[in-house]
N, C-alpha and C. Protein backbone atom coordinates (compact mmCIF):
# COMPACT_ATOMS: atom_id res chain seq x y z
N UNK A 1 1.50 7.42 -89.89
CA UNK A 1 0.95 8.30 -88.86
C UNK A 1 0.18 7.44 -87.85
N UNK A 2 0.12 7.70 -86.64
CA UNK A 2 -0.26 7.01 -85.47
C UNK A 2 -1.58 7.34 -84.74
N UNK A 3 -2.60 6.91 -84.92
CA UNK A 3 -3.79 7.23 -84.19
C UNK A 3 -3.24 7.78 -82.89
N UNK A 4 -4.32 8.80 -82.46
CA UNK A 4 -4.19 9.24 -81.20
C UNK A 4 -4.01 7.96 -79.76
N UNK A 5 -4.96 7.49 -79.94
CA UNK A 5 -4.80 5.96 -79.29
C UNK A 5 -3.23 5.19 -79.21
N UNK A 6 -3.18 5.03 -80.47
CA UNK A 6 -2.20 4.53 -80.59
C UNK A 6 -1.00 4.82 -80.01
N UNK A 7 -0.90 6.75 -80.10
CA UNK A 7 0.64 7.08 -79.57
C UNK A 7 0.37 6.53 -77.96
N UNK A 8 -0.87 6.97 -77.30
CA UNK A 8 -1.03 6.64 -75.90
C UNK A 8 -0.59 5.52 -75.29
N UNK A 9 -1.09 4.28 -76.53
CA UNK A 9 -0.39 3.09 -75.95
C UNK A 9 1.29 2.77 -76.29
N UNK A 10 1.54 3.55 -76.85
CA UNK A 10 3.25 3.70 -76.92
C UNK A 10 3.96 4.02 -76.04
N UNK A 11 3.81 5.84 -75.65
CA UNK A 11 4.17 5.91 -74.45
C UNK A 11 3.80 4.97 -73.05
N UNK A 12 2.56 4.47 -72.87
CA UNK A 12 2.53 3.48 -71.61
C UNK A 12 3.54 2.63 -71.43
N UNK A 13 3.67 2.28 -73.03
CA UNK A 13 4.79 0.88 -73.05
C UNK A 13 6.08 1.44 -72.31
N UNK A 14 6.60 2.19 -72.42
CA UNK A 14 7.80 2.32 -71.68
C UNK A 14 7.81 2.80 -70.36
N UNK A 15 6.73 2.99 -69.59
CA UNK A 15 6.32 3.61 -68.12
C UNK A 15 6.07 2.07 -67.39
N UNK A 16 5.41 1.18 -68.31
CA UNK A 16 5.35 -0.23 -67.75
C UNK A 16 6.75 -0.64 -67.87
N UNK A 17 7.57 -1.04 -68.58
CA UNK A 17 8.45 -1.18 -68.77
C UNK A 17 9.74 -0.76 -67.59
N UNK A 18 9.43 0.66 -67.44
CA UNK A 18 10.17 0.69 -66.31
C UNK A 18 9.78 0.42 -64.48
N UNK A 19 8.65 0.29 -64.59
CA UNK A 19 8.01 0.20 -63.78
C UNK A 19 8.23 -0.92 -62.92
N UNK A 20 8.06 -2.02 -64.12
CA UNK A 20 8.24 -3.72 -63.81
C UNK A 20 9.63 -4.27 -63.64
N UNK A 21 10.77 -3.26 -63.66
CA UNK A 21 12.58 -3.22 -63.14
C UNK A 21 11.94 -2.69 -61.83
N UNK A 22 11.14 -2.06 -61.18
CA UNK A 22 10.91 -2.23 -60.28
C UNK A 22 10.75 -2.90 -59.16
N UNK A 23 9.41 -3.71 -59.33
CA UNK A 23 9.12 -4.43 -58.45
C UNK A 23 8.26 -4.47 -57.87
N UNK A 24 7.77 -3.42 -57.90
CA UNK A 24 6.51 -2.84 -56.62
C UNK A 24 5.09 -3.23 -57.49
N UNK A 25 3.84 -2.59 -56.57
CA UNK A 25 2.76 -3.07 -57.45
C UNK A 25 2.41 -1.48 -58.36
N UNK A 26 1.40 -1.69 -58.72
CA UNK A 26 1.52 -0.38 -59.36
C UNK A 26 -0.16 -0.19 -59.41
N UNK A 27 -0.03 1.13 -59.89
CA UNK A 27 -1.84 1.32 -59.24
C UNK A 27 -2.02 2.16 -60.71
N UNK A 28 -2.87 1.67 -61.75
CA UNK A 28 -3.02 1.69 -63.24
C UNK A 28 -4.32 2.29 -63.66
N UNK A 29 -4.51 3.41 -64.22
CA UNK A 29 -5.88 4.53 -64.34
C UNK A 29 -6.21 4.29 -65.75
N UNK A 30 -7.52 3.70 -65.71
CA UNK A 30 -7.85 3.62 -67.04
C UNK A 30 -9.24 4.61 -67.32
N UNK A 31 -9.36 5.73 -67.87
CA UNK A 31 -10.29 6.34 -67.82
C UNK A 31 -11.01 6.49 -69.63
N UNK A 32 -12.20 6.55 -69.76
CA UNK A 32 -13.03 6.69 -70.76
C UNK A 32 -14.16 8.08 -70.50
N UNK A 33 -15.02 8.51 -71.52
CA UNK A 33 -15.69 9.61 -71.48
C UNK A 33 -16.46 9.69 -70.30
N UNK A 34 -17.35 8.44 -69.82
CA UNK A 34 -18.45 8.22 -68.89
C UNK A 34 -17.88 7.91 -67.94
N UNK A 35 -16.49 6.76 -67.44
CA UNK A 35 -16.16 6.24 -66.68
C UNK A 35 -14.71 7.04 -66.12
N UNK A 36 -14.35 6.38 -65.02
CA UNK A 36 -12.69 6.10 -64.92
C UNK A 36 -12.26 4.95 -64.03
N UNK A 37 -11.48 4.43 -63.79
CA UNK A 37 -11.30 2.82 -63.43
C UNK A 37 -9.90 2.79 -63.09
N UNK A 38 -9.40 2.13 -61.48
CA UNK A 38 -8.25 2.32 -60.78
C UNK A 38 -7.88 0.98 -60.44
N UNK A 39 -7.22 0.31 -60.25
CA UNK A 39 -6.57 -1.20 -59.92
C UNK A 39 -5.11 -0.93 -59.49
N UNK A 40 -4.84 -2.23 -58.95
CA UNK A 40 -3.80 -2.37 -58.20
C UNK A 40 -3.52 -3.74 -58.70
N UNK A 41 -2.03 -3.73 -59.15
CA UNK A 41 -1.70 -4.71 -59.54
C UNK A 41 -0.50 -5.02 -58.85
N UNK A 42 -0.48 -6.50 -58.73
CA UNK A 42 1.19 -6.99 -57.62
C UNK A 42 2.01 -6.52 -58.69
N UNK A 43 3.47 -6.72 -58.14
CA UNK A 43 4.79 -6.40 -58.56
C UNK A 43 5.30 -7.28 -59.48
N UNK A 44 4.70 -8.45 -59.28
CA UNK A 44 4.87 -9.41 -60.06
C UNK A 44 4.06 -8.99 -61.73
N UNK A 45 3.07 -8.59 -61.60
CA UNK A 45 1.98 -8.04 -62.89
C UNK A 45 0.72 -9.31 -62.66
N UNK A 46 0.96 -10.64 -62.14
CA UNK A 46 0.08 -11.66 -62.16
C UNK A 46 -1.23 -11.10 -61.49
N UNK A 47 -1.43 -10.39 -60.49
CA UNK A 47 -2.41 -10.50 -59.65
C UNK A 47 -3.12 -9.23 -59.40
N UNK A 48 -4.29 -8.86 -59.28
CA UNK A 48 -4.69 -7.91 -59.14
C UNK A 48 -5.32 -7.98 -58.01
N UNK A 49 -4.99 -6.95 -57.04
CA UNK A 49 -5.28 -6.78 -55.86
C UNK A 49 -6.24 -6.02 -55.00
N UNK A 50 -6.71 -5.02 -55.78
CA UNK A 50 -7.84 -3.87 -55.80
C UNK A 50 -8.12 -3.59 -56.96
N UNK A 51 -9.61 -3.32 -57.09
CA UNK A 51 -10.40 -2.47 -57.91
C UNK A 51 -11.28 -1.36 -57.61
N UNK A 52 -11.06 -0.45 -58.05
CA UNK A 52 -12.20 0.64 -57.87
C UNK A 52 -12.44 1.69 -59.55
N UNK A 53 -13.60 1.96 -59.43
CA UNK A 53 -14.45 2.61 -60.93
C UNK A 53 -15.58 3.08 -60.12
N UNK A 54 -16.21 4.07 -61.11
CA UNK A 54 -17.57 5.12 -61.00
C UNK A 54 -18.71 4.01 -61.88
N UNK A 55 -18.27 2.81 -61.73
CA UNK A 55 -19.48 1.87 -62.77
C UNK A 55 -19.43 1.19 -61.59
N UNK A 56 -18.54 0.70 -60.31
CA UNK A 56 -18.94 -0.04 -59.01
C UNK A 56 -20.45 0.61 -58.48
N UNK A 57 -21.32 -0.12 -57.84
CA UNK A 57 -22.60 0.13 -57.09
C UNK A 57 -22.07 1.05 -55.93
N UNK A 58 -20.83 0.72 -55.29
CA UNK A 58 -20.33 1.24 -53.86
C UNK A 58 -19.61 2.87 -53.81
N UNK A 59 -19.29 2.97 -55.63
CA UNK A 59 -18.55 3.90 -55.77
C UNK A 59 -19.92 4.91 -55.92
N UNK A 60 -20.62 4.49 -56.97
CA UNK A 60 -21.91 5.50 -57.51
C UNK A 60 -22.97 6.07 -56.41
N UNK A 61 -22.78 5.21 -55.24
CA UNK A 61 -23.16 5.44 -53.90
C UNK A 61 -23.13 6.95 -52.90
N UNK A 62 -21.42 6.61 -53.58
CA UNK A 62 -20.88 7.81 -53.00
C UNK A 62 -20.86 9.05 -53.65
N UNK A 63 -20.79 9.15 -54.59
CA UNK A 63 -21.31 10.22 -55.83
C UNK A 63 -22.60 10.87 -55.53
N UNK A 64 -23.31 9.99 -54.85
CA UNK A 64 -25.02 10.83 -55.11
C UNK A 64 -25.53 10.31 -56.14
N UNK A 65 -26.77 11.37 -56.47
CA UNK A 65 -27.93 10.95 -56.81
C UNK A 65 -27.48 11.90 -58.22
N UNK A 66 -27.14 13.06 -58.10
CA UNK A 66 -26.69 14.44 -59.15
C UNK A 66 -25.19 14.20 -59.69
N UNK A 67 -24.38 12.87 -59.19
CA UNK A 67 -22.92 12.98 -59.59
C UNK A 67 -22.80 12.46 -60.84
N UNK A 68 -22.20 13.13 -61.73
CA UNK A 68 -21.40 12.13 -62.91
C UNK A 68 -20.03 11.53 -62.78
N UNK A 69 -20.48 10.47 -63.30
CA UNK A 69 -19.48 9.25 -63.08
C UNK A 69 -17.75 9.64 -64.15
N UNK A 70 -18.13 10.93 -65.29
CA UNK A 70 -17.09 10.86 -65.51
C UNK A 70 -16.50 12.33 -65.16
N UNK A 71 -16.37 13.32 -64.51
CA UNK A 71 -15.65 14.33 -63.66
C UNK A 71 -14.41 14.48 -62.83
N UNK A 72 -14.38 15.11 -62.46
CA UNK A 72 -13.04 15.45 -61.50
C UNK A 72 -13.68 14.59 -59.96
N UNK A 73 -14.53 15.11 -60.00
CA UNK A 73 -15.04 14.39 -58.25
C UNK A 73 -15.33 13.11 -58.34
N UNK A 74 -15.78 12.52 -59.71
CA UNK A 74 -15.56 10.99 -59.53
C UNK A 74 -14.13 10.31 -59.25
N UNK A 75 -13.61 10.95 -59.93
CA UNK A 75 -12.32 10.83 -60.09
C UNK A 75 -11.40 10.46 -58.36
N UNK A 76 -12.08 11.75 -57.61
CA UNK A 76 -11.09 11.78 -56.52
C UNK A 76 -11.69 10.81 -55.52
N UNK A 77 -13.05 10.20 -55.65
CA UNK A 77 -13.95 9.51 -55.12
C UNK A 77 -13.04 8.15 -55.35
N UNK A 78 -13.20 7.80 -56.41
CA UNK A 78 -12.35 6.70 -56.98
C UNK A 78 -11.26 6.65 -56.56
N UNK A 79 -10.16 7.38 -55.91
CA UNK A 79 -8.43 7.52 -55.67
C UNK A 79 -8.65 7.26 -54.18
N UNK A 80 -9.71 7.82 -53.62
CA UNK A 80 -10.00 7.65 -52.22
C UNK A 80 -10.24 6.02 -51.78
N UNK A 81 -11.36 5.74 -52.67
CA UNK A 81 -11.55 3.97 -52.36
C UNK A 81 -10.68 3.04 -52.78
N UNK A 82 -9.86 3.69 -54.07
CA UNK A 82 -8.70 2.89 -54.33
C UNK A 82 -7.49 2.29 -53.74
N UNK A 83 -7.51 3.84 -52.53
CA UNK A 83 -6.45 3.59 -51.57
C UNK A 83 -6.82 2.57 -49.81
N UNK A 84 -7.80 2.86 -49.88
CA UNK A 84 -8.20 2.58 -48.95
C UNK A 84 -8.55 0.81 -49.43
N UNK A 85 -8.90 -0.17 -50.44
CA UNK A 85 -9.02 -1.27 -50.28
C UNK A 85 -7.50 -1.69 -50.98
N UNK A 86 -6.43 -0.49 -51.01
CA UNK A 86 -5.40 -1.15 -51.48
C UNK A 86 -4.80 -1.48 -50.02
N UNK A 87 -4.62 -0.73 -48.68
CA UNK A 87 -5.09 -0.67 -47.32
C UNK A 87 -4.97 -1.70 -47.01
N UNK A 88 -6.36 -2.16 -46.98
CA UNK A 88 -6.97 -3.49 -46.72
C UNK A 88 -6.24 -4.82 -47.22
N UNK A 89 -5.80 -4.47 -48.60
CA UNK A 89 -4.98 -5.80 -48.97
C UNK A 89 -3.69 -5.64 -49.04
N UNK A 90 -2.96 -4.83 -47.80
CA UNK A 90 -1.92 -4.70 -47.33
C UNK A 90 -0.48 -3.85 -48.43
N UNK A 91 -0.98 -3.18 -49.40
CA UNK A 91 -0.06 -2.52 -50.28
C UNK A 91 -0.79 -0.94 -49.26
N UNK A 92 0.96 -0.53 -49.17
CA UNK A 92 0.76 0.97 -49.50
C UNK A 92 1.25 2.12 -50.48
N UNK A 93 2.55 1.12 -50.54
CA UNK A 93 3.75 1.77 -51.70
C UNK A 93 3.49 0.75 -52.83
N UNK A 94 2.96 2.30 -53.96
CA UNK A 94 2.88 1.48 -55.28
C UNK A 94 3.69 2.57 -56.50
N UNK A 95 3.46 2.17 -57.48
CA UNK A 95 4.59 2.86 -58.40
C UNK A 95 2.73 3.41 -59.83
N UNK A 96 2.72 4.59 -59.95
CA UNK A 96 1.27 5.36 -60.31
C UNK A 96 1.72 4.82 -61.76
N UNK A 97 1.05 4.33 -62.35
CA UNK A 97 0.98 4.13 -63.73
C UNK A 97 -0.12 4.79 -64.34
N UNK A 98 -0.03 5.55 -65.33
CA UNK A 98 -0.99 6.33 -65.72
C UNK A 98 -1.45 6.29 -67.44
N UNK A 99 -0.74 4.67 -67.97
CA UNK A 99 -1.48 4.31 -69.09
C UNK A 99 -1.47 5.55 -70.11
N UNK A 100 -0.23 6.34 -70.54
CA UNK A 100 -0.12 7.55 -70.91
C UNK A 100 -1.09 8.14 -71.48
N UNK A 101 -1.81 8.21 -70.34
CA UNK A 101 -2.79 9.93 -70.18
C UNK A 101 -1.76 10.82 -69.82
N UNK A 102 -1.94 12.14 -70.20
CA UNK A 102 -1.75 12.98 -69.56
C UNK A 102 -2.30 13.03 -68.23
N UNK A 103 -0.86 13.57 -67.18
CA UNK A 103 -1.12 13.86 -65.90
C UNK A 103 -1.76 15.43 -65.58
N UNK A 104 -3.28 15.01 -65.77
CA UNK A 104 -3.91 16.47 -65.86
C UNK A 104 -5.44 16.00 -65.49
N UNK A 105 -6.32 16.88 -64.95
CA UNK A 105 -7.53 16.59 -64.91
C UNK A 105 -7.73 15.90 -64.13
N UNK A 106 -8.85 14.64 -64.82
CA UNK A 106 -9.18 13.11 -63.99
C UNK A 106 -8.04 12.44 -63.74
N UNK A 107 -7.20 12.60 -64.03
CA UNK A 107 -5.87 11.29 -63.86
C UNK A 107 -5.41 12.02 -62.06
N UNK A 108 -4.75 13.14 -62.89
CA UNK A 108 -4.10 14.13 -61.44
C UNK A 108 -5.20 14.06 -60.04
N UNK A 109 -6.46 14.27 -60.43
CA UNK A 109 -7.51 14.00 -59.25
C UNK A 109 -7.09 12.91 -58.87
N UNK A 110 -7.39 11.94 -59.40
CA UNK A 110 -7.47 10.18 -58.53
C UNK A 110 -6.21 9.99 -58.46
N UNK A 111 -4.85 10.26 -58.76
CA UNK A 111 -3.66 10.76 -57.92
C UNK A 111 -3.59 11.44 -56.47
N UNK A 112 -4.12 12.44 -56.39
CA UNK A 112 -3.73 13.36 -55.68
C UNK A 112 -4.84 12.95 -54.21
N UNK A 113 -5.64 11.80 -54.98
CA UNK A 113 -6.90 11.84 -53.65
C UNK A 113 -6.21 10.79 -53.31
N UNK A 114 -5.58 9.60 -53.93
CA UNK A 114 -5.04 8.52 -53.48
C UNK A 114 -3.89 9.08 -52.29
N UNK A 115 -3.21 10.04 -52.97
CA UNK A 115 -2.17 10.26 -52.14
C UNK A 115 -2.88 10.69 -50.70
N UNK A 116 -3.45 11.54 -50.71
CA UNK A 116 -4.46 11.99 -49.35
C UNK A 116 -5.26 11.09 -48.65
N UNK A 117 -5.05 9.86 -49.08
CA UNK A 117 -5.98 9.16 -48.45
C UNK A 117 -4.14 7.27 -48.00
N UNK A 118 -3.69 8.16 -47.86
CA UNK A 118 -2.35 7.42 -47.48
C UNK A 118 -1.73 6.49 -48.34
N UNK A 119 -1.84 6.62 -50.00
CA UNK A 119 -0.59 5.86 -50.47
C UNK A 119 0.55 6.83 -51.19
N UNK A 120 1.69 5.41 -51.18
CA UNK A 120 2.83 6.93 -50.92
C UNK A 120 3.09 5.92 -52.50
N UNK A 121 3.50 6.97 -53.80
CA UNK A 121 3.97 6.66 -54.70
C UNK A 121 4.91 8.44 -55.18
């Protein structure tokens, strides 16, 4: 029998997997109870090109004084800055890796804000 954990990192394995017949970079959601945490990784897998989390000083900024860092609005806070310094370091098209979470909740937020804030996956 397979820890809950465990199946999660099973399914990822084959979303990376197809991902990296790709080519593209991919933009990878790692979320925990308190936190959630967004990166951008080249196509290659070597290089990481953006970071954004609700544990950055710049992100918690934007949250306020009353925000929790692990919610839906951190969440979309995080998809927003994610896209925007992916922007900056010239990716727009990335391939959403979602580290098999379910696409629900915090994941779907910092999806759906990334997308609104101009990356096309």
């Amino acid at each position: 029998m397979l820890t809950k954990k465990e199946q999660r990192l099973r399914r990822s394995r084959q979303t990376r997997i197809r991902i990296a017949t790709q080519g593209v970079a991919r933009l990878t959601v790692n979320r925990t109870n308190s936190h959630i945490y967004a990166s951008v990784i080249s196509g290659c897998g070597t290089k990481v090109l953006a970071t954004a989390s609700t544990a950055q000083e710049t992100v918690r900024a934007l949250l306020g004084a009353a925000g929790k860092a692990g919610d839906v609005d951190a969440a979309k806070v995080v998809g927003k800055v994610i896209a925007e310094k992916a922007k900056a370091a010239g990716v727009e098209k990335v391939a959403f890796d979602r580290a098999g979470y379910a696409y629900h909740g915090r994941v779907k937020a910092l999806a759906d804000a990334a997308r609104e804030a101009g990356m096309q996956f």
